[in-house]
C-alpha atoms as a PDB file:
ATOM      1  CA  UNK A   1     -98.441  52.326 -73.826  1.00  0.00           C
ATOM      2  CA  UNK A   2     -95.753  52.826 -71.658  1.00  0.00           C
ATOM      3  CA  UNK A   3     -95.910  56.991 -71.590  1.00  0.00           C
ATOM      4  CA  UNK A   4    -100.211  56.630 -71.091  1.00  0.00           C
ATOM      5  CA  UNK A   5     -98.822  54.768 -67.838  1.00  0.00           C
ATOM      6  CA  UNK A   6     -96.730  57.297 -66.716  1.00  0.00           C
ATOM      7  CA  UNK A   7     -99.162  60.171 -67.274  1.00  0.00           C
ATOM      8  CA  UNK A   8    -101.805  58.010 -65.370  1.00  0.00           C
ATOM      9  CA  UNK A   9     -99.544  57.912 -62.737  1.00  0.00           C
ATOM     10  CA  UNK A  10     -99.025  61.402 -62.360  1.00  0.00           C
ATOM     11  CA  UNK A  11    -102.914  61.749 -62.562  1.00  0.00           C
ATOM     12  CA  UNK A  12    -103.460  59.458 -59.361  1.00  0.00           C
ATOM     13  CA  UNK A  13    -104.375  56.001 -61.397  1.00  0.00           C
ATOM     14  CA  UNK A  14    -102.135  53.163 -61.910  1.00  0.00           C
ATOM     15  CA  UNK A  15    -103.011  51.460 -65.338  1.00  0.00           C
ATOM     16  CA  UNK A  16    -100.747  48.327 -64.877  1.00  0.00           C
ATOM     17  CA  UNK A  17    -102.515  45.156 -65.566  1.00  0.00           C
ATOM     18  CA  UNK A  18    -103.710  43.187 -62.417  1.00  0.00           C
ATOM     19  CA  UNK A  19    -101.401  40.175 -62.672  1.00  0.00           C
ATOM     20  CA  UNK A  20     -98.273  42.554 -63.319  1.00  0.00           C
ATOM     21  CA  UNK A  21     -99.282  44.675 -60.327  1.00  0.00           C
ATOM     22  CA  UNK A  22     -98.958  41.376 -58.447  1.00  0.00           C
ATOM     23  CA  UNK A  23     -95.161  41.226 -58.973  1.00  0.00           C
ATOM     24  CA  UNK A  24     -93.459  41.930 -56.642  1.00  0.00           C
ATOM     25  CA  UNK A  25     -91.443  44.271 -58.721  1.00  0.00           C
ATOM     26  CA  UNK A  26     -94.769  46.376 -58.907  1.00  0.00           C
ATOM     27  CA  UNK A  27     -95.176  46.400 -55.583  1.00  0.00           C
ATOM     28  CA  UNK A  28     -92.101  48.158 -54.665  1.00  0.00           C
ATOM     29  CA  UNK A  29     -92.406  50.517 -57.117  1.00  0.00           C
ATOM     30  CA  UNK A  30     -95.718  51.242 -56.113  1.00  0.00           C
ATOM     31  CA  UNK A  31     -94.419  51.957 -52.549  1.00  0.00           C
ATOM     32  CA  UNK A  32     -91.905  54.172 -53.624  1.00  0.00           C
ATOM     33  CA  UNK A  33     -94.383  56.119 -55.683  1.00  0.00           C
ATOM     34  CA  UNK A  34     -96.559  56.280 -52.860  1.00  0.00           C
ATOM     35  CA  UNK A  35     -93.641  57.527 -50.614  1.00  0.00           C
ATOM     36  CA  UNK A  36     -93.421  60.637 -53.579  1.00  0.00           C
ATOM     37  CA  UNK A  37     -89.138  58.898 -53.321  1.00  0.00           C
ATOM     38  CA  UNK A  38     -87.223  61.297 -55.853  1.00  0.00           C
ATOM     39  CA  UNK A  39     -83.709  59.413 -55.584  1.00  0.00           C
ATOM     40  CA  UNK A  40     -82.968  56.046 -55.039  1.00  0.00           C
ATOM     41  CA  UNK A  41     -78.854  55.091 -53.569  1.00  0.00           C
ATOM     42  CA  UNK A  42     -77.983  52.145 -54.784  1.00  0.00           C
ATOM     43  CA  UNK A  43     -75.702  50.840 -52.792  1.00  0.00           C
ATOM     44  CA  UNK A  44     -73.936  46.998 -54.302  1.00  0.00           C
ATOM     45  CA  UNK A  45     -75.210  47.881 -57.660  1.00  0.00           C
ATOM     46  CA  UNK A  46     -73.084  45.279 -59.403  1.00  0.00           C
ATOM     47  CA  UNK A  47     -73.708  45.770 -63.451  1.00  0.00           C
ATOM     48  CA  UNK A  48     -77.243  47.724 -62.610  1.00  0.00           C
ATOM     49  CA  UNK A  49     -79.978  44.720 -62.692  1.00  0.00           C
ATOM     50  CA  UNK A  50     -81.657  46.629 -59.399  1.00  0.00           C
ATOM     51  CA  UNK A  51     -81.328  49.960 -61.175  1.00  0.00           C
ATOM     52  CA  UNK A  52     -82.988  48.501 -64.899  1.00  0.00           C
ATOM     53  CA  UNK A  53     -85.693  46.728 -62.957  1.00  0.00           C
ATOM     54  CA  UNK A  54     -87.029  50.093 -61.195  1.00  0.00           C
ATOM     55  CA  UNK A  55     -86.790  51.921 -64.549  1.00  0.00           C
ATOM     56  CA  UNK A  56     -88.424  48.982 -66.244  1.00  0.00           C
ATOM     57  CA  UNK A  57     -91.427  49.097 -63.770  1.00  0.00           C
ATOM     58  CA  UNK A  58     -92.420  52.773 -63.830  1.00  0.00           C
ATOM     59  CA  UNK A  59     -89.369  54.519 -61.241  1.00  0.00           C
ATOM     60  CA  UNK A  60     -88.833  57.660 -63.132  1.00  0.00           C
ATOM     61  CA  UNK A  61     -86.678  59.573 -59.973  1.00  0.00           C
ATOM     62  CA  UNK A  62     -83.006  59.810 -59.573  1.00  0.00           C
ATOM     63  CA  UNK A  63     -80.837  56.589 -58.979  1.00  0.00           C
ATOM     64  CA  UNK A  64     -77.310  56.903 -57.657  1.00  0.00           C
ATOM     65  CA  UNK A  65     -75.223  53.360 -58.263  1.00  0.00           C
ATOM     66  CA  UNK A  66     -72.062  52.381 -56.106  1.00  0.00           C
ATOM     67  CA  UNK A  67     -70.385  49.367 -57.086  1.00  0.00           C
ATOM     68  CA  UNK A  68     -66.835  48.680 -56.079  1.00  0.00           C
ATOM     69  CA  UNK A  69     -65.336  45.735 -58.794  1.00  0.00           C
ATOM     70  CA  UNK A  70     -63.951  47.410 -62.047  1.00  0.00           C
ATOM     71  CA  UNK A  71     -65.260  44.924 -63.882  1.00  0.00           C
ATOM     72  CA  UNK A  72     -68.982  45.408 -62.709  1.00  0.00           C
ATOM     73  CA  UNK A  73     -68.518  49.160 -62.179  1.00  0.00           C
ATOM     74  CA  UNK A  74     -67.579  49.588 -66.366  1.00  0.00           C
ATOM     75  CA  UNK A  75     -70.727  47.588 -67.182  1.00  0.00           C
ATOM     76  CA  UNK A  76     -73.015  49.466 -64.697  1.00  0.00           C
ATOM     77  CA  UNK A  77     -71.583  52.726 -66.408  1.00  0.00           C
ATOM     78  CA  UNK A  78     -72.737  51.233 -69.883  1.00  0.00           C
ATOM     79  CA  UNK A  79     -75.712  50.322 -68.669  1.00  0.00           C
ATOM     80  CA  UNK A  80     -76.873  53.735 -67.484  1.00  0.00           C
ATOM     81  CA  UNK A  81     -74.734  55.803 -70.005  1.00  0.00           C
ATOM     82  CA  UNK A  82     -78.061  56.955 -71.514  1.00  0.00           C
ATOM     83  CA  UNK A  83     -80.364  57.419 -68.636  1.00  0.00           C
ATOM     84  CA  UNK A  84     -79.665  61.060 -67.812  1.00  0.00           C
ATOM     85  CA  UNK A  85     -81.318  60.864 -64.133  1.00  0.00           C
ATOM     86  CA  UNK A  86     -79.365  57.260 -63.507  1.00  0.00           C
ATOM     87  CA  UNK A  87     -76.246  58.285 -61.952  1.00  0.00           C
ATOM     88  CA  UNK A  88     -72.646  56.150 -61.502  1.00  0.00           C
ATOM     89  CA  UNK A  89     -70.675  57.064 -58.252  1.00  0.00           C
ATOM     90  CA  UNK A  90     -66.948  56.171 -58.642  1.00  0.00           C
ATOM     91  CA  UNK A  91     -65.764  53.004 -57.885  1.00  0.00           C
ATOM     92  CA  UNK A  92     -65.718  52.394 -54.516  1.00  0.00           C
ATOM     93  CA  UNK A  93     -67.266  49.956 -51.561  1.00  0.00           C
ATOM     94  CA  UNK A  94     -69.628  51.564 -49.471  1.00  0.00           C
ATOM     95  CA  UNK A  95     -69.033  50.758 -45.053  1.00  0.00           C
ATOM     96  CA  UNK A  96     -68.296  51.723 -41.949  1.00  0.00           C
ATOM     97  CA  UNK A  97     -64.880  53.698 -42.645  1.00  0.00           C
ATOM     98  CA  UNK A  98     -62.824  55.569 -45.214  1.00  0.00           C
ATOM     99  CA  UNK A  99     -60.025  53.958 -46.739  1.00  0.00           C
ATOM    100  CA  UNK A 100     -59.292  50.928 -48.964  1.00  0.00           C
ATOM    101  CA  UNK A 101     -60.366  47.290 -48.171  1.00  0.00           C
ATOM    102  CA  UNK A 102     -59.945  43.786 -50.045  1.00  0.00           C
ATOM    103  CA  UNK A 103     -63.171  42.430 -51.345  1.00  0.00           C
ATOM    104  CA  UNK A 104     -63.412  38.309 -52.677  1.00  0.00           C
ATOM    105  CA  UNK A 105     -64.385  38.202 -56.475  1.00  0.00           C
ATOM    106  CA  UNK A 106     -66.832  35.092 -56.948  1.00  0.00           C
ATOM    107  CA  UNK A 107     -66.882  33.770 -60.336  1.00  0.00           C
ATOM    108  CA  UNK A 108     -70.520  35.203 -60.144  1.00  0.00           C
ATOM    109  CA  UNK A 109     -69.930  38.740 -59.734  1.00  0.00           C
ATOM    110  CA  UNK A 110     -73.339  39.351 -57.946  1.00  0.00           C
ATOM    111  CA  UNK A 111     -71.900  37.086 -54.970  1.00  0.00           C
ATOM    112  CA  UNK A 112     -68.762  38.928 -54.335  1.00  0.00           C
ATOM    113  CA  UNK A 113     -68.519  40.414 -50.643  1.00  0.00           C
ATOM    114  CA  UNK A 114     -66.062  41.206 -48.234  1.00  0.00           C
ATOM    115  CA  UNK A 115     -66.816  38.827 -45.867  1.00  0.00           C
ATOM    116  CA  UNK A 116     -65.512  35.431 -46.604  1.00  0.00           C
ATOM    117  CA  UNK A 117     -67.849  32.883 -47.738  1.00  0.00           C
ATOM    118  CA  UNK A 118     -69.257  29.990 -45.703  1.00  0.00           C
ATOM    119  CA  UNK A 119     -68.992  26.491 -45.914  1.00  0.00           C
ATOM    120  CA  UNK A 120     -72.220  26.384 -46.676  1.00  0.00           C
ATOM    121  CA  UNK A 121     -72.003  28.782 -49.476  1.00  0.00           C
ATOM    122  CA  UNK A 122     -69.233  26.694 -50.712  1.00  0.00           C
ATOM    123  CA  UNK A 123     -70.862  23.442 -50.859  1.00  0.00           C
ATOM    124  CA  UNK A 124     -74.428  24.805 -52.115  1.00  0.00           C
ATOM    125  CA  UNK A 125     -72.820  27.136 -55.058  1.00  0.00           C
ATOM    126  CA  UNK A 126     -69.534  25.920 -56.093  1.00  0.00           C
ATOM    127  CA  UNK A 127     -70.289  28.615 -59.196  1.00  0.00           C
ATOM    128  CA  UNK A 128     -70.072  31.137 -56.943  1.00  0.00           C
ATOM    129  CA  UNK A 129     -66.285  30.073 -55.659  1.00  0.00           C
ATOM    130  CA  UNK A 130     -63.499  32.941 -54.727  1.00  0.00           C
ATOM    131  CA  UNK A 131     -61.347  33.519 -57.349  1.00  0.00           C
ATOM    132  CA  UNK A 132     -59.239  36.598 -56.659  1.00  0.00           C
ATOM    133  CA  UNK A 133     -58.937  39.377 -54.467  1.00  0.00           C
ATOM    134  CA  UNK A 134     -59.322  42.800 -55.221  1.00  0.00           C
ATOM    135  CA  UNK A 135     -58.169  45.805 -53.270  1.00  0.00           C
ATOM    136  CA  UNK A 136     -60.676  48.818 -53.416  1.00  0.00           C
ATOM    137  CA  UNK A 137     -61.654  52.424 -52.031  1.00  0.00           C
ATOM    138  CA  UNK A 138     -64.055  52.379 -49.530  1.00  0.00           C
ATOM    139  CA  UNK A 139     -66.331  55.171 -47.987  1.00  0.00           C
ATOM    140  CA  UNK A 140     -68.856  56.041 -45.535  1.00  0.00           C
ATOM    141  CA  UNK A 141     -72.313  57.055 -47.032  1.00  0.00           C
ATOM    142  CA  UNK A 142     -72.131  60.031 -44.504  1.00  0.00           C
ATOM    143  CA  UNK A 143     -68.363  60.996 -45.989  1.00  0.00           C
ATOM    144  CA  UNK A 144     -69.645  61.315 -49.479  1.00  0.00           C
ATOM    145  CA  UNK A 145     -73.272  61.909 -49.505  1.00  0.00           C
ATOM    146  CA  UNK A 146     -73.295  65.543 -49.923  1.00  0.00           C
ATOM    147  CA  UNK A 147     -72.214  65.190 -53.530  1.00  0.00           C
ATOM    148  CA  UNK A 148     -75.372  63.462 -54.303  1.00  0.00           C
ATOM    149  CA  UNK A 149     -78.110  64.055 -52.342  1.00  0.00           C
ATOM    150  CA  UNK A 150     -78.855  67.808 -50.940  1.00  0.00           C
ATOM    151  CA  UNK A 151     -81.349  66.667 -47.653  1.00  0.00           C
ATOM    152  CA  UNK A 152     -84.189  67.802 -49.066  1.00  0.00           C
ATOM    153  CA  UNK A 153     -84.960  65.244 -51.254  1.00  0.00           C
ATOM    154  CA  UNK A 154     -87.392  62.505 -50.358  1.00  0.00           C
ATOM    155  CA  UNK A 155     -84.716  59.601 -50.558  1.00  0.00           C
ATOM    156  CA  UNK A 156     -84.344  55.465 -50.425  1.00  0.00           C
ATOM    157  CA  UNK A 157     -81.599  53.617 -49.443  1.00  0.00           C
ATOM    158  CA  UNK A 158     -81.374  50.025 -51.315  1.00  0.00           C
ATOM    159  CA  UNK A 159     -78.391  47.883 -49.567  1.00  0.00           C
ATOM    160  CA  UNK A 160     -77.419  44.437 -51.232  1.00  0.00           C
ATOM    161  CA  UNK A 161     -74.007  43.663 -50.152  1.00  0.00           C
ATOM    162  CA  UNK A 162     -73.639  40.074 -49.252  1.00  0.00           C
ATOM    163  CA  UNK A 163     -73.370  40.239 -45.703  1.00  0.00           C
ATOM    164  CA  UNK A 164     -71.901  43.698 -45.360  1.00  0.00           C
ATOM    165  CA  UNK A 165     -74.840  45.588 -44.967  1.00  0.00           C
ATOM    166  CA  UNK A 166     -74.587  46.301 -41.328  1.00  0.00           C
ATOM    167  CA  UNK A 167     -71.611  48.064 -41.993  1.00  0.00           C
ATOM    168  CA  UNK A 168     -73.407  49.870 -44.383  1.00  0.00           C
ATOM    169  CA  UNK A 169     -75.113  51.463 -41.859  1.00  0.00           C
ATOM    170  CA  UNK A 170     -72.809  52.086 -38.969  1.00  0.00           C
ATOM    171  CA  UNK A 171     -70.939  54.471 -41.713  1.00  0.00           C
ATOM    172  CA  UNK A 172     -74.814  56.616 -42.434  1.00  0.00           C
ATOM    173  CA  UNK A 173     -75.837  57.200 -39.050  1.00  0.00           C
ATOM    174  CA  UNK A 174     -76.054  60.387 -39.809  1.00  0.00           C
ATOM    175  CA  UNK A 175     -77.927  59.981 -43.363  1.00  0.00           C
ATOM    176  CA  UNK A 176     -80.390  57.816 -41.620  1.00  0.00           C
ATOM    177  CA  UNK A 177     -82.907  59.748 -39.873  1.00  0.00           C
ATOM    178  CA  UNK A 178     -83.380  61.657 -43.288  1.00  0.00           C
ATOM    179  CA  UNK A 179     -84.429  58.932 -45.143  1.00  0.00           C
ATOM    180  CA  UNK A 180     -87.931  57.486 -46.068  1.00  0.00           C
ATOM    181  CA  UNK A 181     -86.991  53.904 -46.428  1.00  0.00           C
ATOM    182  CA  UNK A 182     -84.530  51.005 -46.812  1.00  0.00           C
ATOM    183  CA  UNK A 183     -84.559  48.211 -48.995  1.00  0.00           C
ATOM    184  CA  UNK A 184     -82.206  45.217 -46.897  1.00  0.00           C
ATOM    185  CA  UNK A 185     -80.890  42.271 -48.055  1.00  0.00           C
ATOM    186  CA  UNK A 186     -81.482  40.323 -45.151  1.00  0.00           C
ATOM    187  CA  UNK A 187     -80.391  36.411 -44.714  1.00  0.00           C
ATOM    188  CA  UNK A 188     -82.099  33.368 -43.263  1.00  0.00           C
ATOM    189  CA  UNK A 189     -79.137  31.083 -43.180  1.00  0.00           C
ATOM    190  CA  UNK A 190     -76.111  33.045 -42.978  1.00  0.00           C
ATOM    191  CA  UNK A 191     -73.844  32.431 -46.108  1.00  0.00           C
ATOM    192  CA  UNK A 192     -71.318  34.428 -45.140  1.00  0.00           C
ATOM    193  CA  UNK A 193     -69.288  34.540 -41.924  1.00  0.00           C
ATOM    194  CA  UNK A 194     -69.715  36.959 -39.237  1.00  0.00           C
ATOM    195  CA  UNK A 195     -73.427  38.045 -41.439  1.00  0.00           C
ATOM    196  CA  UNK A 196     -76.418  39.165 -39.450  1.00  0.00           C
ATOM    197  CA  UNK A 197     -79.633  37.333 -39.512  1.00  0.00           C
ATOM    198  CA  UNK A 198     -82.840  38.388 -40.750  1.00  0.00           C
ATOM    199  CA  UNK A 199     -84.292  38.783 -37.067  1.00  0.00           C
ATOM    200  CA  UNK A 200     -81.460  40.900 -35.898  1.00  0.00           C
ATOM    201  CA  UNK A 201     -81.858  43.816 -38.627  1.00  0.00           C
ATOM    202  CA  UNK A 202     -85.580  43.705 -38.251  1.00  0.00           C
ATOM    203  CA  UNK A 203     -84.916  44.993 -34.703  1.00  0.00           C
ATOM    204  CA  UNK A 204     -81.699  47.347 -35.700  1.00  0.00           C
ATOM    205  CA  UNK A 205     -84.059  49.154 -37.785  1.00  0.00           C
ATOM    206  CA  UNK A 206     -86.631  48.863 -35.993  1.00  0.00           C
ATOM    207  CA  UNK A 207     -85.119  51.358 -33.273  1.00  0.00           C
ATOM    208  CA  UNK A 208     -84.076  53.724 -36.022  1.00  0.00           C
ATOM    209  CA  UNK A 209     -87.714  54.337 -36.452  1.00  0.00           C
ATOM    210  CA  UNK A 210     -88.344  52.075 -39.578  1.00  0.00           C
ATOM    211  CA  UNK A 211     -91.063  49.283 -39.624  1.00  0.00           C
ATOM    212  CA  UNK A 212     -91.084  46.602 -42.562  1.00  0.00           C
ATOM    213  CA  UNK A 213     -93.506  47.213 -45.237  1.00  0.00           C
ATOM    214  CA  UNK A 214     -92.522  44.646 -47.742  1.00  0.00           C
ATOM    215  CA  UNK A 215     -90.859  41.766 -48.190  1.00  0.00           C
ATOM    216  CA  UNK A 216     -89.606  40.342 -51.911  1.00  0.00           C
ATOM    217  CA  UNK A 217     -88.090  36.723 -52.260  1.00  0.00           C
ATOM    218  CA  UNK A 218     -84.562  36.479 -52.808  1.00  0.00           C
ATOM    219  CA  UNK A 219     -82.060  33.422 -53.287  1.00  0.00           C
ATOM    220  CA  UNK A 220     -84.002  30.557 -53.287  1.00  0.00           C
ATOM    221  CA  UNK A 221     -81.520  26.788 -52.903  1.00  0.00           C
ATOM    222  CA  UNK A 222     -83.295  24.260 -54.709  1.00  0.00           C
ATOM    223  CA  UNK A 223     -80.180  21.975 -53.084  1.00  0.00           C
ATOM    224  CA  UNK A 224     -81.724  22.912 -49.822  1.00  0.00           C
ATOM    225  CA  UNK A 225     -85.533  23.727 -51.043  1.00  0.00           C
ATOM    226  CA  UNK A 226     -85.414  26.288 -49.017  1.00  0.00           C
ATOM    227  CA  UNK A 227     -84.804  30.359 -48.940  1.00  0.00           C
ATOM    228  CA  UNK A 228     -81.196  31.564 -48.099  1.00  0.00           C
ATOM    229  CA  UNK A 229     -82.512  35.826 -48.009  1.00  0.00           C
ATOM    230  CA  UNK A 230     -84.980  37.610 -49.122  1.00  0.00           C
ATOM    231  CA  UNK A 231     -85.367  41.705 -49.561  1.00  0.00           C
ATOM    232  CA  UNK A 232     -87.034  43.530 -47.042  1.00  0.00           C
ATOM    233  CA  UNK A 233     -88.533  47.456 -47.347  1.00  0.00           C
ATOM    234  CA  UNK A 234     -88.456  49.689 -44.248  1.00  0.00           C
ATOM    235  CA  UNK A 235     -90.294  52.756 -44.293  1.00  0.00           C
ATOM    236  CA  UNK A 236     -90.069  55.707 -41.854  1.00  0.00           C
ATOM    237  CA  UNK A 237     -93.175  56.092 -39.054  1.00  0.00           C
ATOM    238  CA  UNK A 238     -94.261  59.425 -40.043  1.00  0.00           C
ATOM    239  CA  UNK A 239     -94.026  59.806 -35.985  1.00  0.00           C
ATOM    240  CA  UNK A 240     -90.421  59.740 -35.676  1.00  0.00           C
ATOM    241  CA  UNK A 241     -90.752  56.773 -33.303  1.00  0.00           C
END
């Protein structure tokens, strides 16, 4: 069944069932389809859940991991060791400069960040508590981006770093204007210090010419019955503006 979808979709229809195209899953996949994407950068891929997911809904493009723990970067490579078009940068953190920087290993690997955590985060998710630090390579997007992606392709950006991700784009300022969209982690109640809310990277991207398209739900606190982030998907105005 699933290669009748994927001809369908190359023939204009989309044959997923009605409640599966509500996911939200489906939805983003259905934007990038309708965006023609042809490589996704994965940028805080941890052991490749984002990466699976999009293959497991119907992505068929190019997706280019970075993760920067060893641990997490040796299961990501297992995980996309036979998906030929699934690609595994070295390890490395992706920012604002070229170099090496400490990030804090959580006990729950998908929490780890280089900011430090708040004391919030502490007293919410006591599973998610520091416990070592480890010292990796980091790069700027527009340092190493030429070895993946050529500037022709039609190309999304997906940023999940826990707090980090305005960094992420200071260092692809000039990798920005060429791409379609931009999938943000974005937070409602900061969890870690110094992060950016939710409003204030609406409006950054907002002047690079990106308007939000979607929004998927994220952590959700039961402690505080409430959402902490959530996922939202920018996508260029065909106007430049």
């Amino acid at each position: 069944m699933i290669w009748l979808r994927h001809i369908a979709r190359r023939l204009g229809y989309d044959l997923t069932p009605r409640k599966k195209a509500k996911s939200p899953n489906a939805q983003l996949v259905a934007l990038l389809q309708y965006h023609q994407i042809e490589t996704v950068l994965d940028v805080g891929a941890n052991i490749g859940q984002y990466g699976q997911r999009l293959r497991d809904w119907g992505y068929e493009g190019r997706i280019i991991s970075f993760e920067p723990l060893a641990s997490a970067h040796a299961q990501l490579l297992l995980q996309s060791a036979s998906d030929p078009r699934w690609i595994v940068a070295p390890r490395m953190a992706v920012g604002d400069a070229d170099g090496e920087i400490d990030i804090q290993v959580s006990a729950e690997t998908d929490m780890s960040s280089i900011l430090p955590q708040s004391d919030l985060m502490r007293d919410i998710s006591p599973s998610s508590a520091v416990e070592s630090i480890e010292r990796v390579p980091i790069h700027r997007l527009d340092s190493i981006i030429g070895d993946y992606v050529d500037g022709v392709d039609k190309t999304f950006l997906k940023v999940d770093t826990q707090g980090f991700e305005p960094q992420v784009l200071d260092g692809a300022t000039a990798l920005l204007p060429q791409l379609i969209g931009i999938q943000l982690e974005m937070s409602l109640l900061p969890i870690y210090a110094g992060e950016h809310s939710y409003l204030t990277m609406i409006e950054r991207l907002k002047t690079d010419g990106l308007s939000l398209h979607l929004v998927l739900p994220g952590y959700f606190e039961r402690k505080l019955g409430r959402m902490l982030e959530i996922d939202g998907i920018f996508v260029r105005d065909p106007s430049g503006t």
